[in-house]
N, C-alpha and C. Protein backbone atom coordinates (compact mmCIF):
# COMPACT_ATOMS: atom_id res chain seq x y z
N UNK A 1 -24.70 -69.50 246.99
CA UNK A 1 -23.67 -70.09 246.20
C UNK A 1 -23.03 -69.02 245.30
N UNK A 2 -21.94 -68.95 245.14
CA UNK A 2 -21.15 -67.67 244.50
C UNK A 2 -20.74 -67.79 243.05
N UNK A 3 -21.09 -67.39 242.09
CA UNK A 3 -20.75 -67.79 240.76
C UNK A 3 -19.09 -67.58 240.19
N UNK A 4 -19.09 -68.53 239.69
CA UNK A 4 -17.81 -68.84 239.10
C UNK A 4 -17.94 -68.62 237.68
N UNK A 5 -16.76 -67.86 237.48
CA UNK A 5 -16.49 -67.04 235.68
C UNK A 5 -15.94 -68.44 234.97
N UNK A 6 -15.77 -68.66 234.06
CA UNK A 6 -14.78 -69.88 233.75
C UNK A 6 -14.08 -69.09 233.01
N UNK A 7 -12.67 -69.68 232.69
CA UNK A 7 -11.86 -69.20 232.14
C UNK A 7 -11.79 -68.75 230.21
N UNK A 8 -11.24 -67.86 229.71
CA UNK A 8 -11.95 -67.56 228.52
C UNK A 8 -11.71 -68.73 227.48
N UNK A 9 -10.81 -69.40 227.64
CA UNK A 9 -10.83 -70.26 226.80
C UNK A 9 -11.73 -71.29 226.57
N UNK A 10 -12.46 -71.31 227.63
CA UNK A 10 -13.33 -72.19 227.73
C UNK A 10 -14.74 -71.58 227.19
N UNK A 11 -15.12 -70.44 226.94
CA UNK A 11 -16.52 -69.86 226.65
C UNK A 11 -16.26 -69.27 225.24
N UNK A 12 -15.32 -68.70 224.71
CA UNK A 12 -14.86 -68.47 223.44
C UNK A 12 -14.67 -69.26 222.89
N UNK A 13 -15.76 -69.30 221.24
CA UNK A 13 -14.78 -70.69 220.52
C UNK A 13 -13.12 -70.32 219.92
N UNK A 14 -12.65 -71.11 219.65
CA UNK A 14 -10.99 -71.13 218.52
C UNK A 14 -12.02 -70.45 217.38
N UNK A 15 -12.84 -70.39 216.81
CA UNK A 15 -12.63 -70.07 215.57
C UNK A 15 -14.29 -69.74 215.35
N UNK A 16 -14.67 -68.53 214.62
CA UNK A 16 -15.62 -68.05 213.92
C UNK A 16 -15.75 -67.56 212.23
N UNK A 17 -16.69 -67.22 212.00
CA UNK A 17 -16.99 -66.78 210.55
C UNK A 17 -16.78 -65.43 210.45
N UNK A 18 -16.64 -64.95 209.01
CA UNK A 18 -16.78 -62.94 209.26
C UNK A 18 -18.01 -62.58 209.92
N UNK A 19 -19.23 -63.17 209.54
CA UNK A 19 -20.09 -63.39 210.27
C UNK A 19 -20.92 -63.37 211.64
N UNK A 20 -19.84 -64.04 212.29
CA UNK A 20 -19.68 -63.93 213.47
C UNK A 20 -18.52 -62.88 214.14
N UNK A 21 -18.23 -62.88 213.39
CA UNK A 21 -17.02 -61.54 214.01
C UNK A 21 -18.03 -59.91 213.81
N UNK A 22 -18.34 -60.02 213.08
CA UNK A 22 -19.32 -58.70 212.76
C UNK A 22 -20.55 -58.31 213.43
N UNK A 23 -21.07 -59.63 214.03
CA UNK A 23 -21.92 -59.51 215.43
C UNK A 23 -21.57 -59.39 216.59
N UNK A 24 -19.95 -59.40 216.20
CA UNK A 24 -19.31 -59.56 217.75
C UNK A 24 -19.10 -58.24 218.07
N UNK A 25 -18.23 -57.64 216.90
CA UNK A 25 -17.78 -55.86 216.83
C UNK A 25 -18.83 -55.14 216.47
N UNK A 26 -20.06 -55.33 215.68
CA UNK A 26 -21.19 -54.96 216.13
C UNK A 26 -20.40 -54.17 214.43
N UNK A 27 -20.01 -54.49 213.28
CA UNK A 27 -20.00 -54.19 212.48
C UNK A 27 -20.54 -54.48 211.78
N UNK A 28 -20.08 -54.25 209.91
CA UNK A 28 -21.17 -54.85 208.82
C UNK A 28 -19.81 -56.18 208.08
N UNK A 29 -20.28 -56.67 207.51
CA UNK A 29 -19.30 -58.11 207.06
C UNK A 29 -18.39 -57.51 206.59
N UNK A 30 -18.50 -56.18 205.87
CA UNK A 30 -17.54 -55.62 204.89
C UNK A 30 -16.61 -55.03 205.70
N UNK A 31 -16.82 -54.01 206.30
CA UNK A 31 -15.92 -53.55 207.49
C UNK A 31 -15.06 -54.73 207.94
N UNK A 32 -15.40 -56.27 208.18
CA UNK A 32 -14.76 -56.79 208.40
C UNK A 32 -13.78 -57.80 207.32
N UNK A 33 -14.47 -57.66 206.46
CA UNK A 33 -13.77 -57.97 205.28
C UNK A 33 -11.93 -57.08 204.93
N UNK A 34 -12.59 -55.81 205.24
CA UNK A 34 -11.91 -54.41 205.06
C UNK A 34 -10.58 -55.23 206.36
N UNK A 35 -10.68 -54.99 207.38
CA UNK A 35 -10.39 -55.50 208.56
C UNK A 35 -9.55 -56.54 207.90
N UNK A 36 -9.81 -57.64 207.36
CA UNK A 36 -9.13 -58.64 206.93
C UNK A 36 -7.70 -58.80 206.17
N UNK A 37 -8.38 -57.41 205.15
CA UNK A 37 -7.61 -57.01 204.36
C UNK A 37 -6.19 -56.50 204.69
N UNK A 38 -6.75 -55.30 205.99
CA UNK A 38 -5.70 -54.97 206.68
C UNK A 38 -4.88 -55.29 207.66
N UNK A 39 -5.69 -56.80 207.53
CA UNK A 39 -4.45 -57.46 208.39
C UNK A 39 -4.90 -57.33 209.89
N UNK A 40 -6.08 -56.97 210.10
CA UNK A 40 -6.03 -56.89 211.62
C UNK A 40 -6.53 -57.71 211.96
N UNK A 41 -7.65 -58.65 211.49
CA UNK A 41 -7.76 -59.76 212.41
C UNK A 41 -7.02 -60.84 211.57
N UNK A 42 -6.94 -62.16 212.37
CA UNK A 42 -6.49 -63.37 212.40
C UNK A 42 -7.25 -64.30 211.85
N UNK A 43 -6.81 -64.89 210.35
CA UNK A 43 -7.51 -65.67 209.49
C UNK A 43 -6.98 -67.72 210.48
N UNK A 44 -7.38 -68.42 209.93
CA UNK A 44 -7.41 -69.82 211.01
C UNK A 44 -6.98 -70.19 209.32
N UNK A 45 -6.42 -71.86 209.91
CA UNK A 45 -6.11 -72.56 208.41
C UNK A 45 -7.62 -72.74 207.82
N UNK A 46 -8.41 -72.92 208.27
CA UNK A 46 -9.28 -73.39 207.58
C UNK A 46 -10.15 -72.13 206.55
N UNK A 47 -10.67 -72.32 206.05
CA UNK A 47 -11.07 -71.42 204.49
C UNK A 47 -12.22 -70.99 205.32
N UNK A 48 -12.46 -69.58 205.39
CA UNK A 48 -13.53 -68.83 205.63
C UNK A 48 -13.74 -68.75 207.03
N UNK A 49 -12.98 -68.94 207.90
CA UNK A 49 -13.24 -69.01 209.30
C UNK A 49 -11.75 -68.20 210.03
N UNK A 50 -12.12 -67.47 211.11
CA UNK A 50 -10.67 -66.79 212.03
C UNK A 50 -10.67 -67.12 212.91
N UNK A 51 -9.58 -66.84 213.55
CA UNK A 51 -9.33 -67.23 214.91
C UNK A 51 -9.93 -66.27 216.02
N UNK A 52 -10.82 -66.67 216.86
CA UNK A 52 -11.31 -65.29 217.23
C UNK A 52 -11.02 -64.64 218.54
N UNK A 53 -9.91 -65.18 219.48
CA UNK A 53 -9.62 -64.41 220.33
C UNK A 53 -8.83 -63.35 219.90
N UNK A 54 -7.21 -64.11 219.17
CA UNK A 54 -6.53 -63.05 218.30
C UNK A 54 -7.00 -61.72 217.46
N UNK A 55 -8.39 -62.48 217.05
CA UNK A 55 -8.91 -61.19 215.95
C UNK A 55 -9.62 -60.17 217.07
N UNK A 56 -10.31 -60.58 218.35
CA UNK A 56 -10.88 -59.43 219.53
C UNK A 56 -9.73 -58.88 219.92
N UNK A 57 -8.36 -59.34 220.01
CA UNK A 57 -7.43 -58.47 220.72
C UNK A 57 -6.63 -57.32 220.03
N UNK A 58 -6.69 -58.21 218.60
CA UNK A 58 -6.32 -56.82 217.29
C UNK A 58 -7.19 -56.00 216.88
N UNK A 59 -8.30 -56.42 217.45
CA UNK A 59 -9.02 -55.20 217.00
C UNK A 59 -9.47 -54.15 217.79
N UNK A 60 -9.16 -54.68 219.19
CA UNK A 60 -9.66 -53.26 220.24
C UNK A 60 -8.27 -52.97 220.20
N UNK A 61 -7.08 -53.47 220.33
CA UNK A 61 -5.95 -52.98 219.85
C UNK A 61 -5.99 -51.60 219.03
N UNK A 62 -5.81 -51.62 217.69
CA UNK A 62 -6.65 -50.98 216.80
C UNK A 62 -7.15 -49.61 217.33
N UNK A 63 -8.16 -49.85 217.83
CA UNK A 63 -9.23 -49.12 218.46
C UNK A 63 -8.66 -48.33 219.20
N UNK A 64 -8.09 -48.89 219.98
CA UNK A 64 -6.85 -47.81 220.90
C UNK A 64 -5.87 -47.14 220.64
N UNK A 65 -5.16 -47.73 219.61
CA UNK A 65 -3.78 -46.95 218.83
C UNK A 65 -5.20 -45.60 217.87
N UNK A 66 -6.24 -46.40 217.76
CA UNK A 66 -6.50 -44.84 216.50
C UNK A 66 -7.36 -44.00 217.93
N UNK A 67 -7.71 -44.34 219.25
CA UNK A 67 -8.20 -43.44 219.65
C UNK A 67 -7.24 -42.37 220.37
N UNK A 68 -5.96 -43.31 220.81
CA UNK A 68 -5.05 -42.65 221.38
C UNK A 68 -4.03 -41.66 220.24
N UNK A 69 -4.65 -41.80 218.78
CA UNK A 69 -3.68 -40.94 217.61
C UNK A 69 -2.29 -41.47 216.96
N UNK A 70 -2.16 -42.89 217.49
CA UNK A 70 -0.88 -44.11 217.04
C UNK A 70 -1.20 -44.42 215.74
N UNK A 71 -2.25 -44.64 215.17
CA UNK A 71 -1.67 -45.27 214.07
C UNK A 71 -1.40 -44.76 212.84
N UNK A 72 -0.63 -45.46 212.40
CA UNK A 72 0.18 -45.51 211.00
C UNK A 72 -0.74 -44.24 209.97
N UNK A 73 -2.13 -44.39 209.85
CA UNK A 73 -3.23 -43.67 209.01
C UNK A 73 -3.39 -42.28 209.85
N UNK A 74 -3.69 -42.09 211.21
CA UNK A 74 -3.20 -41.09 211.88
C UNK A 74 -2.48 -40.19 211.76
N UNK A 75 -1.24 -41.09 211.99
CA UNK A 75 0.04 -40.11 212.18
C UNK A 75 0.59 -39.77 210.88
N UNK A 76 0.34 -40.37 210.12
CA UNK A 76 0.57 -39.58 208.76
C UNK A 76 -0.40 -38.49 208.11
N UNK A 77 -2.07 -38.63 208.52
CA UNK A 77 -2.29 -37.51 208.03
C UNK A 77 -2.10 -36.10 209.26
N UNK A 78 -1.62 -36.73 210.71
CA UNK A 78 -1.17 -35.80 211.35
C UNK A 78 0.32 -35.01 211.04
N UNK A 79 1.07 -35.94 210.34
CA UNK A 79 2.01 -35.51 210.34
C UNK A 79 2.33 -34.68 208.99
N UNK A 80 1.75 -35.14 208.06
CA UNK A 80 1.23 -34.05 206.65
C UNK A 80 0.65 -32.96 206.98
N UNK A 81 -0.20 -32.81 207.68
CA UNK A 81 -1.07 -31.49 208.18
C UNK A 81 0.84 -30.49 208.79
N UNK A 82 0.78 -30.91 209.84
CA UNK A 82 1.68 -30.31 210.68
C UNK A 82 2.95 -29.68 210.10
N UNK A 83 3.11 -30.98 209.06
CA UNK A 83 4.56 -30.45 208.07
C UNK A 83 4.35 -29.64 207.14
N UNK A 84 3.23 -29.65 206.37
CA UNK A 84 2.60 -28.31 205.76
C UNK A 84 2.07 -26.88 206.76
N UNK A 85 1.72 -27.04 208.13
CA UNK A 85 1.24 -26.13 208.69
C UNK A 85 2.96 -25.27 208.82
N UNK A 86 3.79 -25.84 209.40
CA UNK A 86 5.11 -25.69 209.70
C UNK A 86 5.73 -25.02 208.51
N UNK A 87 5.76 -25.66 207.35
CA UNK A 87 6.69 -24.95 206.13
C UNK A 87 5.55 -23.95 205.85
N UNK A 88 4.31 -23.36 206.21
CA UNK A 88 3.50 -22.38 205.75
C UNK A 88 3.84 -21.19 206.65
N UNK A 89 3.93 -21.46 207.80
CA UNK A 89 4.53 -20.62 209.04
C UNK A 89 5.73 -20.25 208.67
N UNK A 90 6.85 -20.58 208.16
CA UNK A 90 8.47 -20.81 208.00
C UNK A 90 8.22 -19.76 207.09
N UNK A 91 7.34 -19.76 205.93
CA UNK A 91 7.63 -19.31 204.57
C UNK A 91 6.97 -17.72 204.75
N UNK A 92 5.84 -17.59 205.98
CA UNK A 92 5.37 -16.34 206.16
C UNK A 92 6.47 -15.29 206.67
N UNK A 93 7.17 -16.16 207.83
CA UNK A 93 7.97 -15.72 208.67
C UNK A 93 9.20 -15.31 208.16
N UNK A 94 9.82 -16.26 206.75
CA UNK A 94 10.87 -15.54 206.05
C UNK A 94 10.45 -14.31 205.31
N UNK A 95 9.00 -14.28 204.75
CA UNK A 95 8.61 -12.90 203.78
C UNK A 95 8.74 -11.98 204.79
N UNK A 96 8.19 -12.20 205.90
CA UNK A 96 8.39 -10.97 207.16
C UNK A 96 9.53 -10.16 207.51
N UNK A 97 10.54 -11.46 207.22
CA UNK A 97 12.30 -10.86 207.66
C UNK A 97 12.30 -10.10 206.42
N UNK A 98 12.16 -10.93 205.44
CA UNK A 98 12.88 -10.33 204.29
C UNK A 98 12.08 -9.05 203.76
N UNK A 99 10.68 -8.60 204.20
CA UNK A 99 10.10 -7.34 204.16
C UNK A 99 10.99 -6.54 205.23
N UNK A 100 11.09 -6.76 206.27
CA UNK A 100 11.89 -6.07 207.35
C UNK A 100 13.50 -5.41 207.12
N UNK A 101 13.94 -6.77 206.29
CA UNK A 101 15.41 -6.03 205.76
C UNK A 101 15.50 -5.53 204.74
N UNK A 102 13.98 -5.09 204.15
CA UNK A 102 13.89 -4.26 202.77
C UNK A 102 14.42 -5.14 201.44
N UNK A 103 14.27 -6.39 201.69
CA UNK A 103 14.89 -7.04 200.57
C UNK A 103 13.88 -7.56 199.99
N UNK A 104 12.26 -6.73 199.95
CA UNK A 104 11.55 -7.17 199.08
C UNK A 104 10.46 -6.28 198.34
N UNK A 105 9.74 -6.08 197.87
CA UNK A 105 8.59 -5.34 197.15
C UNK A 105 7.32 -5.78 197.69
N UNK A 106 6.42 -4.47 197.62
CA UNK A 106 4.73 -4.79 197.70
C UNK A 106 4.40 -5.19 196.06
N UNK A 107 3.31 -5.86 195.92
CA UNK A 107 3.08 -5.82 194.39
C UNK A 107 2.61 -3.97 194.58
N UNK A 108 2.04 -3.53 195.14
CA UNK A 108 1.92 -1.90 194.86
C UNK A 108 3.05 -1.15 194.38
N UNK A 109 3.97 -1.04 195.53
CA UNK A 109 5.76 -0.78 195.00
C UNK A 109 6.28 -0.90 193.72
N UNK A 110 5.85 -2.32 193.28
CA UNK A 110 6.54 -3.21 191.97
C UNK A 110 5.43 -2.66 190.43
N UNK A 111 3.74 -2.16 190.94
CA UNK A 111 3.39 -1.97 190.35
C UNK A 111 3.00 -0.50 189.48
N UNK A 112 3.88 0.48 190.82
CA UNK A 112 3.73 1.82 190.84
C UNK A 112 4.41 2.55 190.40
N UNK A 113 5.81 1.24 190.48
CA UNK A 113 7.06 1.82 189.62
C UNK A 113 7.12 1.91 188.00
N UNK A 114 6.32 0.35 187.52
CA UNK A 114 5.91 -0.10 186.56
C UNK A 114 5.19 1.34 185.69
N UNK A 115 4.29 1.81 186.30
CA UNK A 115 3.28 2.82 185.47
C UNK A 115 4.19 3.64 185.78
N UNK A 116 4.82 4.06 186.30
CA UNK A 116 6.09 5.42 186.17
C UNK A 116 6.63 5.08 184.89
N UNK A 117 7.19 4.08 184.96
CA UNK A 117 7.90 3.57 183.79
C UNK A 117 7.61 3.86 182.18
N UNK A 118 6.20 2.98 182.35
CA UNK A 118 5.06 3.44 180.98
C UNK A 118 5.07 4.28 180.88
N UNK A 119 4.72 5.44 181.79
CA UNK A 119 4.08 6.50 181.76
C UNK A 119 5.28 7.31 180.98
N UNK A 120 6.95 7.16 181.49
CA UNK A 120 7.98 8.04 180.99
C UNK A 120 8.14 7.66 179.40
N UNK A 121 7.86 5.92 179.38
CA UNK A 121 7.98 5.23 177.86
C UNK A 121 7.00 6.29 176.42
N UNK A 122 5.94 6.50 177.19
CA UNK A 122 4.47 7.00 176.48
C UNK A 122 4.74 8.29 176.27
N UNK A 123 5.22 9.03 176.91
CA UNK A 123 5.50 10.55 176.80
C UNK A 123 6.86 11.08 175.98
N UNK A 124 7.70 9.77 175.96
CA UNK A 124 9.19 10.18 175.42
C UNK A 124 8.64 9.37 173.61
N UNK A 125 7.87 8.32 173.23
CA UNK A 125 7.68 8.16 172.63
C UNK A 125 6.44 8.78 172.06
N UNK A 126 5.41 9.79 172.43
CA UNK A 126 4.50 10.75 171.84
C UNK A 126 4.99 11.43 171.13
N UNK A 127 6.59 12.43 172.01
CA UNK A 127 6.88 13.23 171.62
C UNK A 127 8.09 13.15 170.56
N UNK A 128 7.76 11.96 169.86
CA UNK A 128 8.90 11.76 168.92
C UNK A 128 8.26 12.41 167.52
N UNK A 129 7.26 12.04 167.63
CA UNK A 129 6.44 13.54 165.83
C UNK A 129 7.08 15.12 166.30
N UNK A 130 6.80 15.52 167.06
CA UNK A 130 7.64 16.98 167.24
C UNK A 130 8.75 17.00 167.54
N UNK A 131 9.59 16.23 167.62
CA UNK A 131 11.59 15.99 167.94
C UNK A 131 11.64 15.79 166.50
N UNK A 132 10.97 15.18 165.59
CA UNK A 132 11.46 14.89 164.46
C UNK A 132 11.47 15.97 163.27
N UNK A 133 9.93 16.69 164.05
CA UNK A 133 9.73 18.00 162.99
C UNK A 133 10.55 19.15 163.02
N UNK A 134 11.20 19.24 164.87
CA UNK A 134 11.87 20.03 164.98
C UNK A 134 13.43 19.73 164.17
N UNK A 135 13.76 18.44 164.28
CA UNK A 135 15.05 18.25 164.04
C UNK A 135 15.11 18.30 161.89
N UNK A 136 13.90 17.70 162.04
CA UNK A 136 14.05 17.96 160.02
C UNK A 136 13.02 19.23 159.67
N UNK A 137 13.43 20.15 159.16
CA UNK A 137 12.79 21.29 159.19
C UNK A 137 11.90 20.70 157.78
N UNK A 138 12.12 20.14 156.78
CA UNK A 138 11.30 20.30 155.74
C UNK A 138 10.21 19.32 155.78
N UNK A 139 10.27 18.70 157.22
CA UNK A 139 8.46 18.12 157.02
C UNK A 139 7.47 18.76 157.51
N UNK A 140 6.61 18.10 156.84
CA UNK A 140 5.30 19.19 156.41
C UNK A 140 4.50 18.98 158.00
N UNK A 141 3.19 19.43 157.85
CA UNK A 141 2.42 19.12 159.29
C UNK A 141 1.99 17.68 159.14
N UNK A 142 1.33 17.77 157.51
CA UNK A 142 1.04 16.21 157.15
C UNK A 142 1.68 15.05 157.67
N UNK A 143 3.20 15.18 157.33
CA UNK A 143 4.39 14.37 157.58
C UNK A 143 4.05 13.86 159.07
N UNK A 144 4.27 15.20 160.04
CA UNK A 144 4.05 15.23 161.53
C UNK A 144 2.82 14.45 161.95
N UNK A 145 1.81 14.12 161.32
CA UNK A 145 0.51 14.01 161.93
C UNK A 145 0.47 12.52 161.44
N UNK A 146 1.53 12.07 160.00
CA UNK A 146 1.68 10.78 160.35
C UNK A 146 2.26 9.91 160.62
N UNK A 147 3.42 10.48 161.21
CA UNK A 147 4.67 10.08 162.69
C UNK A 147 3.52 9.93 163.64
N UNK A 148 2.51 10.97 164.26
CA UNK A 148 1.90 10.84 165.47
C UNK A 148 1.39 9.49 165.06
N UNK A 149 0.32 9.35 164.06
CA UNK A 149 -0.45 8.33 163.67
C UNK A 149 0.62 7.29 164.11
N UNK A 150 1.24 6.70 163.53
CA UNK A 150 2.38 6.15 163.63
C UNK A 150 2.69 5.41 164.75
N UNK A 151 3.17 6.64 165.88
CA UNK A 151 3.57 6.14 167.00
C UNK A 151 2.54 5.71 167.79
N UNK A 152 0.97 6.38 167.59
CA UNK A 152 -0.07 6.13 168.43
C UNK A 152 -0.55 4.78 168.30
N UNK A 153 -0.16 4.14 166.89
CA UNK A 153 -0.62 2.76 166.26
C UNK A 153 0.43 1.76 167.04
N UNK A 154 1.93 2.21 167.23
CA UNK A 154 2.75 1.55 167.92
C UNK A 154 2.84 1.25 169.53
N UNK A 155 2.37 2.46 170.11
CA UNK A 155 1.90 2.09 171.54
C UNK A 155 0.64 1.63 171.87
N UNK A 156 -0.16 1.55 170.88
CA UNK A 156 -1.62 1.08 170.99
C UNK A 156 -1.45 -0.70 170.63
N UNK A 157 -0.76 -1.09 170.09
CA UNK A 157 -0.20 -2.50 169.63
C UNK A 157 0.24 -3.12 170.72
N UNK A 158 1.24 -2.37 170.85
CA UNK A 158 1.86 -2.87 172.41
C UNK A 158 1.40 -2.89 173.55
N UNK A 159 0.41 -1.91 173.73
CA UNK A 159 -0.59 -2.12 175.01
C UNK A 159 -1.63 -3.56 174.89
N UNK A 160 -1.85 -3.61 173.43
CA UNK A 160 -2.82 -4.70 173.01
C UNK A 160 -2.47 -6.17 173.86
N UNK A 161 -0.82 -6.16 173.21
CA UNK A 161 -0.02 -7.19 173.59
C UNK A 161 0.71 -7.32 174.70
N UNK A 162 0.64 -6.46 175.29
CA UNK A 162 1.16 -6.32 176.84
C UNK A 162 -0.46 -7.01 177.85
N UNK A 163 -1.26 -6.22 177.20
CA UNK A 163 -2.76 -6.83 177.85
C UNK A 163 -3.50 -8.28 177.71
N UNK A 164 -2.43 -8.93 176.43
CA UNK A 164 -3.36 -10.01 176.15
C UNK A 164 -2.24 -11.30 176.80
N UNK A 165 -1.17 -10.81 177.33
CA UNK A 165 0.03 -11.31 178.22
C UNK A 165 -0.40 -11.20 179.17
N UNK A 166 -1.30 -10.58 179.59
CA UNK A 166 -1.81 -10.50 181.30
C UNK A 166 -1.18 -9.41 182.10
N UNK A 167 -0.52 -8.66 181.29
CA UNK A 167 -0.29 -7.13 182.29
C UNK A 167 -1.02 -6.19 182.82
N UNK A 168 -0.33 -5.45 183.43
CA UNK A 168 -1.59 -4.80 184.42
C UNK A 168 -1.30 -3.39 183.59
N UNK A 169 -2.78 -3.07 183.81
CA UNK A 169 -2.60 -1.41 183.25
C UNK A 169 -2.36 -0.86 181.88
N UNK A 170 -2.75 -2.04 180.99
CA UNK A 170 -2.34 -1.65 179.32
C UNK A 170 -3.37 -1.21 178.66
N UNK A 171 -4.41 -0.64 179.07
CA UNK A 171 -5.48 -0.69 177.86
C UNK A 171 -4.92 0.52 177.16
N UNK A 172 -5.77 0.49 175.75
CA UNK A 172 -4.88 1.09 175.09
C UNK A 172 -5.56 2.22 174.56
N UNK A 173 -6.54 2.12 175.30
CA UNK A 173 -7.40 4.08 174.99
C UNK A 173 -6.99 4.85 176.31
N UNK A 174 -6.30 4.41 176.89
CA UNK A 174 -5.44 5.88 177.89
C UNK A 174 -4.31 6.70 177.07
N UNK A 175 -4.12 6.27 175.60
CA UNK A 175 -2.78 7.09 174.88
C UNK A 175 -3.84 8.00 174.26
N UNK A 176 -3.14 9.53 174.80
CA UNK A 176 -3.87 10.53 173.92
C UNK A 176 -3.42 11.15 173.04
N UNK A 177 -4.09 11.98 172.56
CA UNK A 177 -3.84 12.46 170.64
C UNK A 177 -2.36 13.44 171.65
């Protein structure tokens, strides 16, 4: 004798508990609670009970859109990843051009020029006690030694405050007598 399936309507009830839905998907109540929340399965009029073919078909549904990479939670954190991977690529690829057409600096370049700079600032301002002694003949050495004082207290200030700004290269025991 050959067995006969009956049709599903007939072996499925209309309607179960979370309960029963959570033994069905082989979940925990909450998951299906969660589930509820989001709308994926099918609540019945009656209070505390779903409809449970609707809720098996939305939920392997479901199952398929997130295994196949469809859904909504998916494709957005796929598509955040990708749109950040993309503008990170874009933004390397413009520093590249714009290193290529010389329209930019190494911080080395930017920083090498910088201590040239100091370095001409420090030497034109050392030598302002002997420009001054030379140019006024009647100061004494005393006078001279406290112009140096002077200026050494003034670039030593400014290195202070150049260093406590976060600049590079200010300490302020590289100024010599």
């Amino acid at each position: 004798m050959a067995r006969q399936s009956k049709p599903a309507g007939d072996w499925i009830p209309d309607y179960c508990s979370k309960a029963d839905l959570a033994v069905l998907f082989g979940v925990s109540i909450r998951t299906i609670s969660d589930l509820d929340q989001r709308g994926l399965i099918s609540r019945a009029e009656k209070r505390g009970l779903y409809l449970t073919k609707p809720s098996i078909e939305a939920y392997i549904g479901s199952l398929r859109k997130t295994a196949a990479g469809r859904t909504e939670e998916t494709k957005s954190k796929l598509t955040d990843e990708r749109l950040a991977t993309e503008r990170v690529t874009r933004q390397i690829s413009e520093m590249k051009l714009a290193e290529l057409r010389g329209e930019t600096l190494t911080l080395d370049e930017v920083s090498e020029a910088w201590a040239k700079i100091a370095s001409f600032m420090k030497t034109a301002v050392l030598a302002l006690p002997s420009k001054a002694r030379a140019q006024i003949p009647h100061l004494t050495a005393h006078d001279a030694e406290t112009l140096k004082s002077l200026v050494k207290d003034v670039l030593n200030d400014l290195a202070d405050e150049i260093e406590d700004a976060g600049g590079v290269g200010a300490s302020p025991d590289k100024i010599k007598s």
